[in-house]
C-alpha atoms as a PDB file:
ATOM      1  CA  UNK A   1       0.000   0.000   0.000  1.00  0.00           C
ATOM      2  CA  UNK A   2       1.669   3.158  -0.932  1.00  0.00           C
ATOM      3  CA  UNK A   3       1.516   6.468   1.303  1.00  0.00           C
ATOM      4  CA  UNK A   4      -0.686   9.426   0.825  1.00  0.00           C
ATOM      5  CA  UNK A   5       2.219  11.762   1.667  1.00  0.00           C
ATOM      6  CA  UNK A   6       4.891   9.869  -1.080  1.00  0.00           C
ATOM      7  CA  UNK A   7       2.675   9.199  -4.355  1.00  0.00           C
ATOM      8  CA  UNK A   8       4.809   6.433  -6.404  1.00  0.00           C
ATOM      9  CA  UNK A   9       4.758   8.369  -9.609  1.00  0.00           C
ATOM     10  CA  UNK A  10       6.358  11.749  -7.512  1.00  0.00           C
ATOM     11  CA  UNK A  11       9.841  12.185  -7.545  1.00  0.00           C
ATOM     12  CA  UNK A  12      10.976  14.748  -4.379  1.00  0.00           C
ATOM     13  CA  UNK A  13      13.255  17.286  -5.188  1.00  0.00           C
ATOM     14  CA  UNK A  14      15.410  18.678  -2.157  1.00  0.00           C
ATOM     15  CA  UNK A  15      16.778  22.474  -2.642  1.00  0.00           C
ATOM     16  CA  UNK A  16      19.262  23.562  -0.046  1.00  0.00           C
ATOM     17  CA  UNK A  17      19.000  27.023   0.719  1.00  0.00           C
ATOM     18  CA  UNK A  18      21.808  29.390  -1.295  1.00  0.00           C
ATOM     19  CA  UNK A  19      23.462  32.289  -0.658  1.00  0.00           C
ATOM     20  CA  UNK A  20      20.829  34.189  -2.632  1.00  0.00           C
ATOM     21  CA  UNK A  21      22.184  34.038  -6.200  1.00  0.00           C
ATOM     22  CA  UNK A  22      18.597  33.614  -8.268  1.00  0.00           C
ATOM     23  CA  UNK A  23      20.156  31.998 -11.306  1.00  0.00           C
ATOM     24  CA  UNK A  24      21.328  29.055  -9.147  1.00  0.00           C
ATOM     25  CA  UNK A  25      18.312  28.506  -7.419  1.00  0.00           C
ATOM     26  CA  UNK A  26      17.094  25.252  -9.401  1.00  0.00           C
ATOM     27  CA  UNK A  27      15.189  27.027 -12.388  1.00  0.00           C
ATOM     28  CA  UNK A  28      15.105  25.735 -15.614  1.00  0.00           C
ATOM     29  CA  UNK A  29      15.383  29.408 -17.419  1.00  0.00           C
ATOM     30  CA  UNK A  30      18.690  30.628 -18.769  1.00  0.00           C
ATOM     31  CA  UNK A  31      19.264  33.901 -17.567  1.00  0.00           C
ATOM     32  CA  UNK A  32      23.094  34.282 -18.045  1.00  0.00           C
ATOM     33  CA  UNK A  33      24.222  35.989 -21.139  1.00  0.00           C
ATOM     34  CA  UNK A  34      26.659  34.807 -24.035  1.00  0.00           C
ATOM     35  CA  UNK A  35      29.285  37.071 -25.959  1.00  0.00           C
ATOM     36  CA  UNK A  36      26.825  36.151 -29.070  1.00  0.00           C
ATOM     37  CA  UNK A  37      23.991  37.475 -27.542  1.00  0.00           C
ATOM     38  CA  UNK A  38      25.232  40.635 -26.292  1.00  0.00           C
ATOM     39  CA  UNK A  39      26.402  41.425 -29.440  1.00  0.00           C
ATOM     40  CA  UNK A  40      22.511  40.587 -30.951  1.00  0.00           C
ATOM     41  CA  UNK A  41      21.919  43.111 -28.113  1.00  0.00           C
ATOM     42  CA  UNK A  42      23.469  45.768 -29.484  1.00  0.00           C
ATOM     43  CA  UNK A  43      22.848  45.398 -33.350  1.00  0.00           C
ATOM     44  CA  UNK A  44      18.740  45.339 -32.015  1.00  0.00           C
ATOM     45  CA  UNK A  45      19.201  48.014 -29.948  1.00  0.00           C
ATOM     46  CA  UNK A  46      20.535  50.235 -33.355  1.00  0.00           C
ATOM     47  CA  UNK A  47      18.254  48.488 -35.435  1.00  0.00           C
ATOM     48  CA  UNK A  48      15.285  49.792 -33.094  1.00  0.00           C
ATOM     49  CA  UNK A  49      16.968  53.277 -32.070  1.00  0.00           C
ATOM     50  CA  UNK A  50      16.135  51.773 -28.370  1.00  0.00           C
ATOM     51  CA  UNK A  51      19.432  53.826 -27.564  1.00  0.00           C
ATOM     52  CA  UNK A  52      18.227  57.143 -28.863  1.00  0.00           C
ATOM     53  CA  UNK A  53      14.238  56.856 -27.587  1.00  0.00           C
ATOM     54  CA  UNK A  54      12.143  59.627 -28.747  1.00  0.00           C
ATOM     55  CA  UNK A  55       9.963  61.845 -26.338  1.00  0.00           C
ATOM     56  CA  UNK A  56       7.932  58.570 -24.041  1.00  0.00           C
ATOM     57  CA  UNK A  57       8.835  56.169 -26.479  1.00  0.00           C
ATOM     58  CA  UNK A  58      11.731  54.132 -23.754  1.00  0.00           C
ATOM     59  CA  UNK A  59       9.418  51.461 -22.885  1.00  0.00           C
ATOM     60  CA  UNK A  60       7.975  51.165 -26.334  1.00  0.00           C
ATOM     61  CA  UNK A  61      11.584  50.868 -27.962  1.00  0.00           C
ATOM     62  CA  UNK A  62      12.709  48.362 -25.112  1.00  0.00           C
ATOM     63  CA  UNK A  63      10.102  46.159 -26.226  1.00  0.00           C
ATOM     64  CA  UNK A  64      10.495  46.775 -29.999  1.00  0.00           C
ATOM     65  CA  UNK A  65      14.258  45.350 -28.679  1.00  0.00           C
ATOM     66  CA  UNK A  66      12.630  42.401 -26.769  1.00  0.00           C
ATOM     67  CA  UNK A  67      10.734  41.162 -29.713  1.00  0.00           C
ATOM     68  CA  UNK A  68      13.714  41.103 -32.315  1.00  0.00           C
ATOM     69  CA  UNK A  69      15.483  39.469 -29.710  1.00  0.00           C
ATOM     70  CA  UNK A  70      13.049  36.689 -29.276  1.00  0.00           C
ATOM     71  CA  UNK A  71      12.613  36.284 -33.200  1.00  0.00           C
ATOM     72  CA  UNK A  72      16.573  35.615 -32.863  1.00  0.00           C
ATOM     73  CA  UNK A  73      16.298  32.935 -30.396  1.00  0.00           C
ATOM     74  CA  UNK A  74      16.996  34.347 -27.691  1.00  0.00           C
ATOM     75  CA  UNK A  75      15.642  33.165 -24.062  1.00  0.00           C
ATOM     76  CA  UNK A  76      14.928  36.452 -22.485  1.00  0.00           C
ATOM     77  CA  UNK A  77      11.274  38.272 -22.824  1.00  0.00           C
ATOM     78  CA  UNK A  78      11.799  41.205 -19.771  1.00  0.00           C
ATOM     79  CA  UNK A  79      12.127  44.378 -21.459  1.00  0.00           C
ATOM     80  CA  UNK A  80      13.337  45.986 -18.256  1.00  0.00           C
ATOM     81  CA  UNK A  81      16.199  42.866 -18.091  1.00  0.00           C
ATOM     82  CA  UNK A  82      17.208  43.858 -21.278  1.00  0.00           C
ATOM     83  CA  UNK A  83      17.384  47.660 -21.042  1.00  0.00           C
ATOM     84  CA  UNK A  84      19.307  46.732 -17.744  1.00  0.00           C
ATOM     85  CA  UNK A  85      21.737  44.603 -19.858  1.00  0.00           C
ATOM     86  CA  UNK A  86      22.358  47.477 -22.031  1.00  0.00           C
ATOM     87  CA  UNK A  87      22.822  49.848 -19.308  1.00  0.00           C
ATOM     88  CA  UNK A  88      25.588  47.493 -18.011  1.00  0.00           C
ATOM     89  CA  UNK A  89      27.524  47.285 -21.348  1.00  0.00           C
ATOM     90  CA  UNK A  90      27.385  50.704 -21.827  1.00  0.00           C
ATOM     91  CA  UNK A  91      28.841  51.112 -18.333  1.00  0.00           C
ATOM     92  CA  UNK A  92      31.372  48.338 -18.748  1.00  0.00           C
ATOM     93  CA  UNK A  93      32.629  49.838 -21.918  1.00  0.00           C
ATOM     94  CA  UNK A  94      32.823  53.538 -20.695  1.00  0.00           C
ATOM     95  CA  UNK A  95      34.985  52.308 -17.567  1.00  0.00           C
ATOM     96  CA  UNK A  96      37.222  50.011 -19.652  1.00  0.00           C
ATOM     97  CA  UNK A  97      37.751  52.575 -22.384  1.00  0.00           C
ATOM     98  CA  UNK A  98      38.545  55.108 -19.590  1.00  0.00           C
ATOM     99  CA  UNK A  99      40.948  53.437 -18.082  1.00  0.00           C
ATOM    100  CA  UNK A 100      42.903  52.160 -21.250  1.00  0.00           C
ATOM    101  CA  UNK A 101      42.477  56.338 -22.153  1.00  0.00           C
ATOM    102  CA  UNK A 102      43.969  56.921 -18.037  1.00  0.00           C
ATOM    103  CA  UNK A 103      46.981  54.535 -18.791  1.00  0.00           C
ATOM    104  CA  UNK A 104      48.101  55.225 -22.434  1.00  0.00           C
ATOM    105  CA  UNK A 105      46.882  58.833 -22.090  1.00  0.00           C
ATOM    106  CA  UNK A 106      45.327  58.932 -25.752  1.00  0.00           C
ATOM    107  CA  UNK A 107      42.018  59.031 -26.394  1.00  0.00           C
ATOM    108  CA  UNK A 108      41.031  55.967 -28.599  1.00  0.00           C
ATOM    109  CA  UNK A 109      38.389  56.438 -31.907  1.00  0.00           C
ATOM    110  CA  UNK A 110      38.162  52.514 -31.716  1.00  0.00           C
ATOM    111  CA  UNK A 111      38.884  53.241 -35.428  1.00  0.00           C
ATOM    112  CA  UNK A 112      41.109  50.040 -35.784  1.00  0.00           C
ATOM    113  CA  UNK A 113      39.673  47.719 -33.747  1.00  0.00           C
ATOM    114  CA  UNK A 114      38.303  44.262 -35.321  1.00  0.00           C
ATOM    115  CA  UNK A 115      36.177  43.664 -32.507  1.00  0.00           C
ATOM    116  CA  UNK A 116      32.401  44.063 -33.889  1.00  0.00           C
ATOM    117  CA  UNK A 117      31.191  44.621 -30.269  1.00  0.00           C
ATOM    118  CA  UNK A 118      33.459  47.518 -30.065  1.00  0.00           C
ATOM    119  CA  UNK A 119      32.743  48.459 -32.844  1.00  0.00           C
ATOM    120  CA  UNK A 120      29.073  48.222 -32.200  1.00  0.00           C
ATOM    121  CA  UNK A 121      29.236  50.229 -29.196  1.00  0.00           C
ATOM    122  CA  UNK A 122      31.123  52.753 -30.521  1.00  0.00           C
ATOM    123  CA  UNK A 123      28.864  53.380 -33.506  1.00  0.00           C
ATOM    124  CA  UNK A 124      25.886  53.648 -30.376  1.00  0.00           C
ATOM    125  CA  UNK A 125      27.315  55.862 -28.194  1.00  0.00           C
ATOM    126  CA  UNK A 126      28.086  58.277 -31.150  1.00  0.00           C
ATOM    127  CA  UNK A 127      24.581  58.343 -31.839  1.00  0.00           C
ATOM    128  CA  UNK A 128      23.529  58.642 -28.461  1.00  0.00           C
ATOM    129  CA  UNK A 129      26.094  61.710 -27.987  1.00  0.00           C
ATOM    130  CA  UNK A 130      25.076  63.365 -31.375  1.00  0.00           C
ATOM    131  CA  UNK A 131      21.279  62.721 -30.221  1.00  0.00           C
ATOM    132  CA  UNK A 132      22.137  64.523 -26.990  1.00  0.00           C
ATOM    133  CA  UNK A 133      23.557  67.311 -29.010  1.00  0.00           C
ATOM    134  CA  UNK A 134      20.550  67.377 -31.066  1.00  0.00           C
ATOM    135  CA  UNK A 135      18.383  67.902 -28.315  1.00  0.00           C
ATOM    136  CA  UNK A 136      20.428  70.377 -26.579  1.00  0.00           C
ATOM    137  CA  UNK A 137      20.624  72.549 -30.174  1.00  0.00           C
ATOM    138  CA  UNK A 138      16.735  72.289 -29.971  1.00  0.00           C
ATOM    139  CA  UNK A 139      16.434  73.105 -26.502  1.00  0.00           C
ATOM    140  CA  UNK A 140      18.200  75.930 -26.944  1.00  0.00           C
ATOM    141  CA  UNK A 141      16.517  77.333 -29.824  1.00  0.00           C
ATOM    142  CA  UNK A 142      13.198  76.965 -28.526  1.00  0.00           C
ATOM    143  CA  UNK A 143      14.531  79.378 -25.348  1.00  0.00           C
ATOM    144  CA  UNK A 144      15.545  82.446 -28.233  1.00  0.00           C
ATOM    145  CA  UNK A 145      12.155  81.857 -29.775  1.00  0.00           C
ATOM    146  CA  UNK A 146      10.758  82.014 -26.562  1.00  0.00           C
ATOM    147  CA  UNK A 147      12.822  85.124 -25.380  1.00  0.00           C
ATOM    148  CA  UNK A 148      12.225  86.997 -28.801  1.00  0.00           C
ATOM    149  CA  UNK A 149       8.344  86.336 -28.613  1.00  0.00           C
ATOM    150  CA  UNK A 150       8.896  88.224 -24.991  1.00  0.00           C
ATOM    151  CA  UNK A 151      10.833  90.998 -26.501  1.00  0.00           C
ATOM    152  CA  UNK A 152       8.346  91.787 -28.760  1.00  0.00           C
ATOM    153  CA  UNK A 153       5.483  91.505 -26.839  1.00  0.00           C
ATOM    154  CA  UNK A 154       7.385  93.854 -24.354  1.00  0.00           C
ATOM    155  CA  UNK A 155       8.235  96.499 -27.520  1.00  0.00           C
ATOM    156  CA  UNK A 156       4.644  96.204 -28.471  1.00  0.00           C
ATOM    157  CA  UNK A 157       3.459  96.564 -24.903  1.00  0.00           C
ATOM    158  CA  UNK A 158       5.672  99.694 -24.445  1.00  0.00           C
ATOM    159  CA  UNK A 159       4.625 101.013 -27.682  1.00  0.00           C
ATOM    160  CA  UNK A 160       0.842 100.789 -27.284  1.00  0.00           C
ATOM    161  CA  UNK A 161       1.526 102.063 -23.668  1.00  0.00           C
ATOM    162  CA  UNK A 162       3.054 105.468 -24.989  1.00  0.00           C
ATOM    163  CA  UNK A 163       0.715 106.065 -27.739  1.00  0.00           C
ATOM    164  CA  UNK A 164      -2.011 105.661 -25.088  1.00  0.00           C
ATOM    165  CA  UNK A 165      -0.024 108.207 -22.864  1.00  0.00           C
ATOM    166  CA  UNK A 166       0.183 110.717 -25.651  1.00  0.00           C
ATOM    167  CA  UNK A 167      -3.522 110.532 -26.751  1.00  0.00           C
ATOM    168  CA  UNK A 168      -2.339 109.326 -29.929  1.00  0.00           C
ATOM    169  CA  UNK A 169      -5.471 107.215 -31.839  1.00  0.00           C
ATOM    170  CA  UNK A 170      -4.348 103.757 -31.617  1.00  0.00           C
ATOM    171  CA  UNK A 171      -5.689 101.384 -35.043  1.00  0.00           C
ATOM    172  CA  UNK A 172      -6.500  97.982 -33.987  1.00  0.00           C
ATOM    173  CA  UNK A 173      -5.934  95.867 -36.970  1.00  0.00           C
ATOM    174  CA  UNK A 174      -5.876  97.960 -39.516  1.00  0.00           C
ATOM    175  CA  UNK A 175      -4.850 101.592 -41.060  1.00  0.00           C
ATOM    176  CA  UNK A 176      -4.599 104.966 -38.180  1.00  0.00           C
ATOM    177  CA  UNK A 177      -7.713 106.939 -38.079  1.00  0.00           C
ATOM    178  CA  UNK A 178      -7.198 109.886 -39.870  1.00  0.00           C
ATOM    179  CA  UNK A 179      -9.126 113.203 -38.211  1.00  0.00           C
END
């Protein structure tokens, strides 16, 4: 007679308590990264301008990312998981690149480098700075626009203002009143 609490066709699984590391934890879902994928990472990311999001459109280009990523294979659906990944290249990149400019003290264009993740990444951060720019340029002229509509309203202001003052006939619209 078999046991209510051990069924004969259940196998028991014992998981020992780790140190708190997720990806270790017994689950069946990949969630490390390869060198192949993060470069598929970064060509999606151009492909889908995920780098260089218009005004809300983050979320929508993280998931434009996401999708090309799953038509590639790939195991990971999290939009958030792969922005995050991105971040963390981006960071990793900027560091290393930093210190190799710290030690040899010259700046390098990446210009001869075989590497297509370097490569990759160095095509995306232009484009992110040059976007940056962009926005800054547009920023700025939409402050002299602003500031020249306020000058003029200020010249007209004064100028209505003294022709008020010296009984002048004001036209609305149109040619002076002659009298």
């Amino acid at each position: 007679m078999t046991d209510r609490h051990d069924p004969p066709n259940v196998e028991t699984i014992l998981i020992s308590p780790t140190s708190g590391d997720k990806a270790d934890s017994g689950s069946s879902k990949h969630r490390g990264w390869t060198a192949e994928w993060d470069l598929a990472l970064l060509e999606e990311t151009g492909n889908c301008g995920a780098h260089i999001p218009g005004h809300n459109q983050v979320m929508k280009c993280w998931e434009a990312v996401t999708a090309a990523i799953k038509a590639r294979g790939l195991p990971h659906d999290n939009p958030r998981t792969i922005q995050r990944r991105f971040e963390k290249l981006k960071a990793k990149y900027v560091a290393k690149r930093a210190k190799e400019e710290a030690t040899t003290g010259v700046e390098d264009f990446g210009d001869d480098d075989n590497d297509p993740f370097n490569q990759l990444m160095e095509d995306l951060l232009l484009e992110m700075k040059d976007h940056e720019a962009e926005k800054e340029q547009t920023k700025e002229a939409k402050k002299n626009i602003e500031a020249s509509l306020v000058a003029g309203g200020k010249l007209l202001r004064d100028k209505a203002a003294h022709q008020i003052l010296g009984g002048t006939a004001v036209a609305i619209g149109g040619v002076e009143p002659k009298f």
